[in-house]
PDB file of N, CA and C in Angstrom:
ATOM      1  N   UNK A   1       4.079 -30.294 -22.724  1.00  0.00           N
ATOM      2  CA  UNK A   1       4.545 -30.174 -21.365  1.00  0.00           C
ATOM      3  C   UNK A   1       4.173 -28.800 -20.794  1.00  0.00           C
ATOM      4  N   UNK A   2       4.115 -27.690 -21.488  1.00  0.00           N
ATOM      5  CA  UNK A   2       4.086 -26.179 -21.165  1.00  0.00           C
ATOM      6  C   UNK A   2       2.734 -25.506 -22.666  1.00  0.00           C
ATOM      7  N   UNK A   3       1.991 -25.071 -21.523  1.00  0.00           N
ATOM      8  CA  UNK A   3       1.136 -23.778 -22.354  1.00  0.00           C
ATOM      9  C   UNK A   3       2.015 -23.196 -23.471  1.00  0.00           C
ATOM     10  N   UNK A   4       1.230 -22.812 -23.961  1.00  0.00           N
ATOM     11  CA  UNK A   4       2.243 -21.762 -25.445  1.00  0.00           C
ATOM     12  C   UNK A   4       2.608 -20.721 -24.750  1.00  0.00           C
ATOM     13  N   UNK A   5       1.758 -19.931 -23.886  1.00  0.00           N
ATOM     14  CA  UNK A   5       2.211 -18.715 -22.897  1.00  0.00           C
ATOM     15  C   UNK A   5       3.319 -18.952 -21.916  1.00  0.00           C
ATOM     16  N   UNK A   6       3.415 -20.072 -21.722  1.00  0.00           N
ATOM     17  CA  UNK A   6       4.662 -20.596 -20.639  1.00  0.00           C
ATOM     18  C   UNK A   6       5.911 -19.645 -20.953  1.00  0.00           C
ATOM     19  N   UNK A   7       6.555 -19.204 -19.649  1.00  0.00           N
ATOM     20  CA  UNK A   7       8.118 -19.033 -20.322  1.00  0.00           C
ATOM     21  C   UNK A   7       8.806 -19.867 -20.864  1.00  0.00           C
ATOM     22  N   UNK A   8       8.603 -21.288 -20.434  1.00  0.00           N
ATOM     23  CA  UNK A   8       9.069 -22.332 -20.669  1.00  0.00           C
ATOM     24  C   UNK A   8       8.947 -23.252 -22.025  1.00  0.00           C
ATOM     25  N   UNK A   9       7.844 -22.563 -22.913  1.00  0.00           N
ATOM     26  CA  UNK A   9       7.879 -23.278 -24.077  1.00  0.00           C
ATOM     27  C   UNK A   9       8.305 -23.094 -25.150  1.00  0.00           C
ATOM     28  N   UNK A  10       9.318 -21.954 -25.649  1.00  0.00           N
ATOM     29  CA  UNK A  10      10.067 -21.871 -26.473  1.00  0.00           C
ATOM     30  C   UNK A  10      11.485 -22.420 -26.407  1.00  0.00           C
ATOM     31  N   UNK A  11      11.657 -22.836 -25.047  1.00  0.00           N
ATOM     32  CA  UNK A  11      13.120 -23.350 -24.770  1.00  0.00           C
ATOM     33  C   UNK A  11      12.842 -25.039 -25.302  1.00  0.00           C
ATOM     34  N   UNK A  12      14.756 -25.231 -25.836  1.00  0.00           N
ATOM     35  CA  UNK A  12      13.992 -26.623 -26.666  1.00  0.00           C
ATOM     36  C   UNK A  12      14.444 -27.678 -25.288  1.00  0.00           C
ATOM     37  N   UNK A  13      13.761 -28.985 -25.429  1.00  0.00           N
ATOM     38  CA  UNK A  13      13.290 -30.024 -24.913  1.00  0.00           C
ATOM     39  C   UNK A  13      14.625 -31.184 -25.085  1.00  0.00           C
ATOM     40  N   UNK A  14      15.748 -31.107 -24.645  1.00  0.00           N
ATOM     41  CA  UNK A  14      16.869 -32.282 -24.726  1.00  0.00           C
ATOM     42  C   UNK A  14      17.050 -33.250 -24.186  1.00  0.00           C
ATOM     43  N   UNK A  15      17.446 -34.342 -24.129  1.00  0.00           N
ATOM     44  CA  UNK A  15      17.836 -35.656 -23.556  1.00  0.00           C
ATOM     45  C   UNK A  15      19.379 -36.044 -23.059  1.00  0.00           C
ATOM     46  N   UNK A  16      18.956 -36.680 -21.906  1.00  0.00           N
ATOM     47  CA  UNK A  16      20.852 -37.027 -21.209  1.00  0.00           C
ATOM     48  C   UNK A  16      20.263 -38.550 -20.725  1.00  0.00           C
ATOM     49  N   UNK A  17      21.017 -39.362 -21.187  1.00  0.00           N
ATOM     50  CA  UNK A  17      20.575 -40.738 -20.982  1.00  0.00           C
ATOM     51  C   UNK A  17      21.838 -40.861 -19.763  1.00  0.00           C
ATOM     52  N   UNK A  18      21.368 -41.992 -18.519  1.00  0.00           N
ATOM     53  CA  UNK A  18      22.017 -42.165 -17.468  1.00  0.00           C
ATOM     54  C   UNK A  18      23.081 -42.772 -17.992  1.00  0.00           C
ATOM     55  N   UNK A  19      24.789 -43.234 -17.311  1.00  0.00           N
ATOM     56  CA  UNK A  19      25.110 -44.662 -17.313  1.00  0.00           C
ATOM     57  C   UNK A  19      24.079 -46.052 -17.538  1.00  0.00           C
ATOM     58  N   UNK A  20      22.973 -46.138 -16.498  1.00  0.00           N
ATOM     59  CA  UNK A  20      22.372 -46.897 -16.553  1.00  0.00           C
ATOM     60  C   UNK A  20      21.276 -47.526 -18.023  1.00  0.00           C
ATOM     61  N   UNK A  21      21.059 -46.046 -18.834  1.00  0.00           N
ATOM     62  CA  UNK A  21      20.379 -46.438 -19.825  1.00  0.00           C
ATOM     63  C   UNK A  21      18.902 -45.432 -19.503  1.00  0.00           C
ATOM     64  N   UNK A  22      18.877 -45.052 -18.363  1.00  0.00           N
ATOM     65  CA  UNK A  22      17.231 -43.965 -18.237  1.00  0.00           C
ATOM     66  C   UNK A  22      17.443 -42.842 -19.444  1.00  0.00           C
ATOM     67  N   UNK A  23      16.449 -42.831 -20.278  1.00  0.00           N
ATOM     68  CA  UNK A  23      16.688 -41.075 -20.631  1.00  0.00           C
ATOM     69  C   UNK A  23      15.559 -40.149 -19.544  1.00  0.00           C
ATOM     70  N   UNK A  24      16.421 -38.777 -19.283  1.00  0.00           N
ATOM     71  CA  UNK A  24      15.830 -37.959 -19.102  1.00  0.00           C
ATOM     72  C   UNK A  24      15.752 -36.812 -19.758  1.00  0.00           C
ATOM     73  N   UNK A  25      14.581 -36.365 -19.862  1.00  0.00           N
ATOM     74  CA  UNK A  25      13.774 -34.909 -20.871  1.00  0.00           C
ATOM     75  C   UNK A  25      13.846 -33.839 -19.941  1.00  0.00           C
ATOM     76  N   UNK A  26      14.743 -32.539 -20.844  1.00  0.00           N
ATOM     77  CA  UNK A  26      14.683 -31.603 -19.474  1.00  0.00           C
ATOM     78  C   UNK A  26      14.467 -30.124 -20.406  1.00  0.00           C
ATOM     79  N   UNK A  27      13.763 -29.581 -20.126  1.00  0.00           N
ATOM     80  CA  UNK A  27      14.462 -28.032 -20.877  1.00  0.00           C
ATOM     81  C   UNK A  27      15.475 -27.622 -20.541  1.00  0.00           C
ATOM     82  N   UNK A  28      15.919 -26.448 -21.867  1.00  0.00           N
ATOM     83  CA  UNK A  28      17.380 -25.852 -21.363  1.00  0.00           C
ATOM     84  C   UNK A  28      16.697 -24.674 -20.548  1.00  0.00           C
ATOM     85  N   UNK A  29      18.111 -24.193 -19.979  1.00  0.00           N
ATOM     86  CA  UNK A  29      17.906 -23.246 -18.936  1.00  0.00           C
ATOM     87  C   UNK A  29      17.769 -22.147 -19.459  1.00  0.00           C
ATOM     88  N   UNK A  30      16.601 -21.137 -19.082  1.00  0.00           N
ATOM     89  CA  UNK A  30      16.068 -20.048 -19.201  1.00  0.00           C
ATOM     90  C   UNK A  30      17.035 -18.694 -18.827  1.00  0.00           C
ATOM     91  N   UNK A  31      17.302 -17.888 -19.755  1.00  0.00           N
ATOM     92  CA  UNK A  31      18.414 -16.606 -19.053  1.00  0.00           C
ATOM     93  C   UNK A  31      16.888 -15.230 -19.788  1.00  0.00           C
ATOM     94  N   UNK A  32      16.753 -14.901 -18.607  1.00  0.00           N
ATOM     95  CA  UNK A  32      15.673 -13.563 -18.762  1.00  0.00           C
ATOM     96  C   UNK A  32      16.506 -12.523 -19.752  1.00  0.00           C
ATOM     97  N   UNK A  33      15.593 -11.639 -20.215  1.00  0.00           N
ATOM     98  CA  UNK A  33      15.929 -10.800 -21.226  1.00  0.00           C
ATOM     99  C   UNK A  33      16.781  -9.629 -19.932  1.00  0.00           C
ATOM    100  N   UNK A  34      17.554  -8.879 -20.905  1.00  0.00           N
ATOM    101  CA  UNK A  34      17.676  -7.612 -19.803  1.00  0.00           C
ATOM    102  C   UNK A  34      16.647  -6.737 -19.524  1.00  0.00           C
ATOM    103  N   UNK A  35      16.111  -6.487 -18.467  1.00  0.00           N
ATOM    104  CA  UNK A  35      15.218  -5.436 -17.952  1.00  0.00           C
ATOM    105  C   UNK A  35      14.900  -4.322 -19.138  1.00  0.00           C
ATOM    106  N   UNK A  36      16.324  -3.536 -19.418  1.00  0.00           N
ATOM    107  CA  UNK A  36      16.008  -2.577 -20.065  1.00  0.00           C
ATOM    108  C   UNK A  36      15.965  -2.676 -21.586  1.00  0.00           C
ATOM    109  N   UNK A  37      15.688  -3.932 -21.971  1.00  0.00           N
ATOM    110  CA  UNK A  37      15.064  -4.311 -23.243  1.00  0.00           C
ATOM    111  C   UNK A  37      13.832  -4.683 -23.719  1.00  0.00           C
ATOM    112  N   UNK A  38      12.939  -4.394 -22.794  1.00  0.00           N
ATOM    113  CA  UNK A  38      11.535  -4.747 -22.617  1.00  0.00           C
ATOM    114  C   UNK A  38      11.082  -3.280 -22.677  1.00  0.00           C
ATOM    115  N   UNK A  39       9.848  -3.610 -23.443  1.00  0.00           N
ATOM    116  CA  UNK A  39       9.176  -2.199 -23.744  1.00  0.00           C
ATOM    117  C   UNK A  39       8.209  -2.012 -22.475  1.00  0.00           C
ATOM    118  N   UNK A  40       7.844  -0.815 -21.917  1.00  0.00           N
ATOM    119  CA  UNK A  40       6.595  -0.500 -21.051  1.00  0.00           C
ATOM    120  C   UNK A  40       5.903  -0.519 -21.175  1.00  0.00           C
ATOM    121  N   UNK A  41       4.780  -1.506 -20.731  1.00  0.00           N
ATOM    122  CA  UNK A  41       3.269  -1.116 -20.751  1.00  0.00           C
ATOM    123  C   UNK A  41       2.741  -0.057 -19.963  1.00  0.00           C
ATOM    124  N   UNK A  42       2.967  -0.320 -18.797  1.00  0.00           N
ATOM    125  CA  UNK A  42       2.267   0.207 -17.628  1.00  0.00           C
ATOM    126  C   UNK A  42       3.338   0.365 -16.576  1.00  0.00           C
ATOM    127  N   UNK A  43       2.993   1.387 -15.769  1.00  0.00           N
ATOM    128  CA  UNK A  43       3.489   0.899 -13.794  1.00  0.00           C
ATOM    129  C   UNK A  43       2.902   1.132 -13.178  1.00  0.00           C
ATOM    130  N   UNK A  44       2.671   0.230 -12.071  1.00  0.00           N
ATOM    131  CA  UNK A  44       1.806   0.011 -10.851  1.00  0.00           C
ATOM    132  C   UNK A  44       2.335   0.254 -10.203  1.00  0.00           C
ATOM    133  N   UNK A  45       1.506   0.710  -8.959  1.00  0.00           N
ATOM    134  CA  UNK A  45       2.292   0.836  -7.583  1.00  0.00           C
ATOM    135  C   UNK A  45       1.652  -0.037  -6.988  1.00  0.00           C
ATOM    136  N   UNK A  46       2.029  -0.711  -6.252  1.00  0.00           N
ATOM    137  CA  UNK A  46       1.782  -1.900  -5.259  1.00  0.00           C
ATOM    138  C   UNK A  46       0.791  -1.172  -4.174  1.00  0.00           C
ATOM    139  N   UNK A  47      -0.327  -1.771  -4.088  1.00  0.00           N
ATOM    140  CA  UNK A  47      -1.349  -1.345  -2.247  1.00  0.00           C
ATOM    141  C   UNK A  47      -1.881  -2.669  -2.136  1.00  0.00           C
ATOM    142  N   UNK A  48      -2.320  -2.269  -0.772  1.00  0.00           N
ATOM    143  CA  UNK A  48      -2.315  -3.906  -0.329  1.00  0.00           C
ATOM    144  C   UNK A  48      -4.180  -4.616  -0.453  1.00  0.00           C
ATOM    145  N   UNK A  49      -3.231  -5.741  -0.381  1.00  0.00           N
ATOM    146  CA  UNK A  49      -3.368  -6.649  -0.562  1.00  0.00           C
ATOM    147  C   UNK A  49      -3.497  -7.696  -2.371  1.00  0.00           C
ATOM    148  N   UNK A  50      -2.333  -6.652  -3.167  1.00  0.00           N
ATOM    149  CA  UNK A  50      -1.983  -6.618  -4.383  1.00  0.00           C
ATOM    150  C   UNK A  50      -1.338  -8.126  -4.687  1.00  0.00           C
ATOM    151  N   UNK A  51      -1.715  -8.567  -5.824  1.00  0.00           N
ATOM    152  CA  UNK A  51      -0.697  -9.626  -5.813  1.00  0.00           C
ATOM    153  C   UNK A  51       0.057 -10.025  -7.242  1.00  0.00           C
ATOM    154  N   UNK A  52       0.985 -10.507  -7.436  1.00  0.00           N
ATOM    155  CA  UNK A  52       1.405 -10.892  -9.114  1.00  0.00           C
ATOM    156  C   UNK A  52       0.883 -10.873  -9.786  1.00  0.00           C
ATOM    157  N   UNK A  53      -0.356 -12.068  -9.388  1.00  0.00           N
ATOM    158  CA  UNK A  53      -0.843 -12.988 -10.396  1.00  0.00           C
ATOM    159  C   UNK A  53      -1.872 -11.983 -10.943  1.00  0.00           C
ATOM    160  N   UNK A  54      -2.896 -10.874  -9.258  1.00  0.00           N
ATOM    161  CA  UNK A  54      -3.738 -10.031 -10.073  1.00  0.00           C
ATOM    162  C   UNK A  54      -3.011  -8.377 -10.788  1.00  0.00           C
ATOM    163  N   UNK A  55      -2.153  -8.786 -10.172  1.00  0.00           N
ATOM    164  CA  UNK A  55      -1.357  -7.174 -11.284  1.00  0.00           C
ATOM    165  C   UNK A  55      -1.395  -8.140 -13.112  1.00  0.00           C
ATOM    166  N   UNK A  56      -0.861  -8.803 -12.882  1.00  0.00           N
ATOM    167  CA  UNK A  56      -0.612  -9.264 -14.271  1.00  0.00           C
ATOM    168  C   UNK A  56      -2.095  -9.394 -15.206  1.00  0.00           C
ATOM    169  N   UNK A  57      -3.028 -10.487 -14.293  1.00  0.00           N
ATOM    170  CA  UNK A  57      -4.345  -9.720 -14.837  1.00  0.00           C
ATOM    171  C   UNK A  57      -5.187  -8.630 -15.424  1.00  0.00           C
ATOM    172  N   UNK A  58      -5.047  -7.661 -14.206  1.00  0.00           N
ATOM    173  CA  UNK A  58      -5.102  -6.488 -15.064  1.00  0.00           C
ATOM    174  C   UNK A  58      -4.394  -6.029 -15.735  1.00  0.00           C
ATOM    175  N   UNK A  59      -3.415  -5.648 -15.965  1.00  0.00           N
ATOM    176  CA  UNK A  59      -2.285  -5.111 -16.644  1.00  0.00           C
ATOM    177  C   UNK A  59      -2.225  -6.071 -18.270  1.00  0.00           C
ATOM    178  N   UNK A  60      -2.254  -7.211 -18.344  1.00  0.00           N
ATOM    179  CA  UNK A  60      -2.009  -8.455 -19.119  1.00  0.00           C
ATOM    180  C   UNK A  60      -2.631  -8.953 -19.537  1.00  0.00           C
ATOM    181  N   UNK A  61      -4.013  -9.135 -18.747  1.00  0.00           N
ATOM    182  CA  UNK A  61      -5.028 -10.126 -19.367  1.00  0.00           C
ATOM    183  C   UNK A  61      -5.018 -11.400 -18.771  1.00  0.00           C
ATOM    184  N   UNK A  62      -3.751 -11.824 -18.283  1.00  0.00           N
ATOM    185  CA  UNK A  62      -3.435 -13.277 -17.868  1.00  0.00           C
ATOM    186  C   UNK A  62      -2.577 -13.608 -16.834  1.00  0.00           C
ATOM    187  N   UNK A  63      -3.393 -13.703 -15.456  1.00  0.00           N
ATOM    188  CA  UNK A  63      -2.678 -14.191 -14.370  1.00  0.00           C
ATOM    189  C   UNK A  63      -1.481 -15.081 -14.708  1.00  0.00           C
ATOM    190  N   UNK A  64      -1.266 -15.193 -15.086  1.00  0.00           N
ATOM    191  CA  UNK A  64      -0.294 -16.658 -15.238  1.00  0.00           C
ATOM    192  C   UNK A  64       1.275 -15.956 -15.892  1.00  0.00           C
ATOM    193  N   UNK A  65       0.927 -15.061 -16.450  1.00  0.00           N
ATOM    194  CA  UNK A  65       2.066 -13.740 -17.235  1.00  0.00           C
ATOM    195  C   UNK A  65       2.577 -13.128 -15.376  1.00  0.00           C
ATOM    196  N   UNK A  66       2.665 -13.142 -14.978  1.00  0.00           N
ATOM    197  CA  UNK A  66       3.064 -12.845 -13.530  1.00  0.00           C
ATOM    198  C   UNK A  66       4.617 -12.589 -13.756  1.00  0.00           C
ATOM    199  N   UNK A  67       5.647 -13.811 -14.551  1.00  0.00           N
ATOM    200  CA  UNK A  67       6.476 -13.624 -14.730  1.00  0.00           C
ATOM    201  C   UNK A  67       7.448 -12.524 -15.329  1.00  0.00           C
ATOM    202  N   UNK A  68       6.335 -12.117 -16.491  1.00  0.00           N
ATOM    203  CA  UNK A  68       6.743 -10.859 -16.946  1.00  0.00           C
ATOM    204  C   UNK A  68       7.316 -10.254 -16.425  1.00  0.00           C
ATOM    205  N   UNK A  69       6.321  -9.411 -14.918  1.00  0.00           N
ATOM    206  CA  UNK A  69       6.710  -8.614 -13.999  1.00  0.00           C
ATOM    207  C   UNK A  69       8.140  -8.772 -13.528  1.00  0.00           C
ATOM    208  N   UNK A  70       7.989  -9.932 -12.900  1.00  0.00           N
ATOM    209  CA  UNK A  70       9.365 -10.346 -12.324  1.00  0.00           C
ATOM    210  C   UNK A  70      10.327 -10.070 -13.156  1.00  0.00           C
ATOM    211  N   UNK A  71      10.406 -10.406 -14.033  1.00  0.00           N
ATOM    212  CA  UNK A  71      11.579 -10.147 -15.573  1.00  0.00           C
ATOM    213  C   UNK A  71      11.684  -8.571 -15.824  1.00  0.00           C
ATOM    214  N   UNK A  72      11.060  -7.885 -15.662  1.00  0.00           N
ATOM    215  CA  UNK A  72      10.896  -6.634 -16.008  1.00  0.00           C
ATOM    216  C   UNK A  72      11.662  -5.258 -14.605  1.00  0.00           C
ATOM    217  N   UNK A  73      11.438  -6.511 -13.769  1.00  0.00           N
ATOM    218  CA  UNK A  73      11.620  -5.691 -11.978  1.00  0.00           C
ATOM    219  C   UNK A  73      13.088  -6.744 -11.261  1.00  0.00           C
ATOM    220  N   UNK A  74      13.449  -7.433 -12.711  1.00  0.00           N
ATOM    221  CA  UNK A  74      14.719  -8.178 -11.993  1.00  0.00           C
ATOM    222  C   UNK A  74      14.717  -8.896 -10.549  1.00  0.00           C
ATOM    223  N   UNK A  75      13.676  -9.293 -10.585  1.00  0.00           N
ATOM    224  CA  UNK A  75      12.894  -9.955  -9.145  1.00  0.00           C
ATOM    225  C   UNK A  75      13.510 -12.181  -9.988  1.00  0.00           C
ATOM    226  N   UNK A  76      13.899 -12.517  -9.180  1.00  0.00           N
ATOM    227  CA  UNK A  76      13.240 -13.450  -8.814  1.00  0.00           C
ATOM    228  C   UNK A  76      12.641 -14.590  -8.093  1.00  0.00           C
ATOM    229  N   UNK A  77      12.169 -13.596  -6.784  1.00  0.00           N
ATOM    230  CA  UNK A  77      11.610 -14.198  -5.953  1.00  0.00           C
ATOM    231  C   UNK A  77      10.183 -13.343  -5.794  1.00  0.00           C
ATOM    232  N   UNK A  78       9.025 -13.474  -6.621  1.00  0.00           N
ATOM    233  CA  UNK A  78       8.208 -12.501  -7.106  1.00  0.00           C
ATOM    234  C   UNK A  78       7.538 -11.819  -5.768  1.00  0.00           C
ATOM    235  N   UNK A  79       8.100 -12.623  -4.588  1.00  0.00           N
ATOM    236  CA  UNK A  79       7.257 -11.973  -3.239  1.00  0.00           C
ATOM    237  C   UNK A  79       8.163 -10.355  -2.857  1.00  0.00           C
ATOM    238  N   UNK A  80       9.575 -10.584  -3.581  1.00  0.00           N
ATOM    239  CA  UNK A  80      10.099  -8.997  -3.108  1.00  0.00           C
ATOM    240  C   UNK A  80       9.124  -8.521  -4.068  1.00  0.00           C
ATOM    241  N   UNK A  81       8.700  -8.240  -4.241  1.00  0.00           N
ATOM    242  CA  UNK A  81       8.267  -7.129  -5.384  1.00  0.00           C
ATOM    243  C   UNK A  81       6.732  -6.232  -5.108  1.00  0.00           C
ATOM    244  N   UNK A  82       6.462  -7.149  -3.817  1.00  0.00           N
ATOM    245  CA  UNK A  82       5.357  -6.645  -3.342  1.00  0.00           C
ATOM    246  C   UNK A  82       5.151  -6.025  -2.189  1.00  0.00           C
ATOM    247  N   UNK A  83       6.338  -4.727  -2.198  1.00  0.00           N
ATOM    248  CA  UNK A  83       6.162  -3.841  -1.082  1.00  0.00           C
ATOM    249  C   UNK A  83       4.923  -2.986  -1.459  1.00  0.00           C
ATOM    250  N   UNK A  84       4.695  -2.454  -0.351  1.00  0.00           N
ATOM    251  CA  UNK A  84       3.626  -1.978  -0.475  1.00  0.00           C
ATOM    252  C   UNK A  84       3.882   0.168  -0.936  1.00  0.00           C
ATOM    253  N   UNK A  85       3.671   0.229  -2.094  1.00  0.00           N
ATOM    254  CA  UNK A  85       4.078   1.471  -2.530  1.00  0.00           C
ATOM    255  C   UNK A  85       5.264   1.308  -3.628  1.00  0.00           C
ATOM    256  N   UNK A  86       5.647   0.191  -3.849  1.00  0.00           N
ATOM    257  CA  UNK A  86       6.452  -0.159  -4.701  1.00  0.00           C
ATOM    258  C   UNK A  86       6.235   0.288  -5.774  1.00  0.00           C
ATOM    259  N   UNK A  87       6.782   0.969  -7.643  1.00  0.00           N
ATOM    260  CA  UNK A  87       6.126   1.247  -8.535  1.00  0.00           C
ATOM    261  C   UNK A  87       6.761  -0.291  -9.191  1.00  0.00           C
ATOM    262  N   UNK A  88       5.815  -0.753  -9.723  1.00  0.00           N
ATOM    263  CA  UNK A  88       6.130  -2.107 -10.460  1.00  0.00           C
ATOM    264  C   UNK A  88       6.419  -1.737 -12.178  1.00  0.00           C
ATOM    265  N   UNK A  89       6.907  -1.977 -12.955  1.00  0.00           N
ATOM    266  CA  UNK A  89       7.037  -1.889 -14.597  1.00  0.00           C
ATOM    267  C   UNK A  89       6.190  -3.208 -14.843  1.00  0.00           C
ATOM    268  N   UNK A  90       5.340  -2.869 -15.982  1.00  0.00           N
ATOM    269  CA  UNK A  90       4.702  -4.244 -16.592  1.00  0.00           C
ATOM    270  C   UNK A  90       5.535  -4.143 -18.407  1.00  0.00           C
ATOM    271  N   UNK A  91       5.667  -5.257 -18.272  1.00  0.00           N
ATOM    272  CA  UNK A  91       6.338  -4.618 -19.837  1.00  0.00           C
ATOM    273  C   UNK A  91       5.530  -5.817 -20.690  1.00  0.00           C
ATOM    274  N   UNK A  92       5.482  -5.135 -22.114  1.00  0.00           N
ATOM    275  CA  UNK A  92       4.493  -5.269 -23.335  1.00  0.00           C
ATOM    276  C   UNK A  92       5.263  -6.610 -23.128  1.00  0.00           C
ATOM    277  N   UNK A  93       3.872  -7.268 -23.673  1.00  0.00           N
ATOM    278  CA  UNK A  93       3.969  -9.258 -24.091  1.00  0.00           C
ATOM    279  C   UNK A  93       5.127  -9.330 -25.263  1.00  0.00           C
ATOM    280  N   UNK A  94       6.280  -9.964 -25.229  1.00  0.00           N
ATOM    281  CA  UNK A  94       6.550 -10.373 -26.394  1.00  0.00           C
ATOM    282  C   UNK A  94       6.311 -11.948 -26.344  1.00  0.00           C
ATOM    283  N   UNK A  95       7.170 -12.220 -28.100  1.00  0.00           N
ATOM    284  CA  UNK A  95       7.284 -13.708 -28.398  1.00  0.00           C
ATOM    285  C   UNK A  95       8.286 -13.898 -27.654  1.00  0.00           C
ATOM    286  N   UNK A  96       8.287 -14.858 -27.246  1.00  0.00           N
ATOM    287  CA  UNK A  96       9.841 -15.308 -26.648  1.00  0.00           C
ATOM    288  C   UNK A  96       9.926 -16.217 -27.601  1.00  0.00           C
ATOM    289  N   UNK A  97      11.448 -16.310 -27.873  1.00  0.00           N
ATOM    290  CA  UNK A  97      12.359 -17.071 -28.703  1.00  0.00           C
ATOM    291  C   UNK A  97      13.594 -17.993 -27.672  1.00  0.00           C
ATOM    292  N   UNK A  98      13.617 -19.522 -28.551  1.00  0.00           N
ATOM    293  CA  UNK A  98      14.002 -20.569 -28.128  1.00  0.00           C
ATOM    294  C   UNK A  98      15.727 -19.861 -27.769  1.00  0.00           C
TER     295      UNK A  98
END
């Protein structure tokens, strides 16, 4: 269902069958690490026309790690995060655990 890089794929995969008899497959719900438990890679400052996906690129290697940021900057609506002059934290890749 989810990339191995996903935030989403260490969380486990459960079932709730309706009254009716449907099962549905859902992950459990995701609770972000605390900010200040994430190690630093880097900080950026935001100029424009900057965006998540390419901060995380450079910084990461992998557009798609975008989330990191957010997790790291207690964002999650990843568009605050892109003031312009903003210093962003990128914090080191971990494993995430289920």
């Amino acid at each position: 269902m989810f990339n191995d890089t996903s935030r989403y794929a260490p969380l486990e995969t459960v079932e709730w069958t309706t009254p009716e008899g449907e099962v549905i497959r859902y992950k459990r719900r995701r609770f972000p690490p605390p900010a200040d438990s994430l190690s630093r890679l880097a900080e950026v400052t935001v100029s424009a026309g900057d965006r998540l996906d390419l901060i995380a690129a450079r910084t990461l290697g992998d557009p798609e790690q975008f989330w990191r940021i957010c997790d790291a900057n207690l964002a999650l609506n990843p568009a605050d995060l892109l003031e312009l002059g903003r210093t962003l934290t990128v914090p080191m890749p971990q494993i995430e655990e289920a």
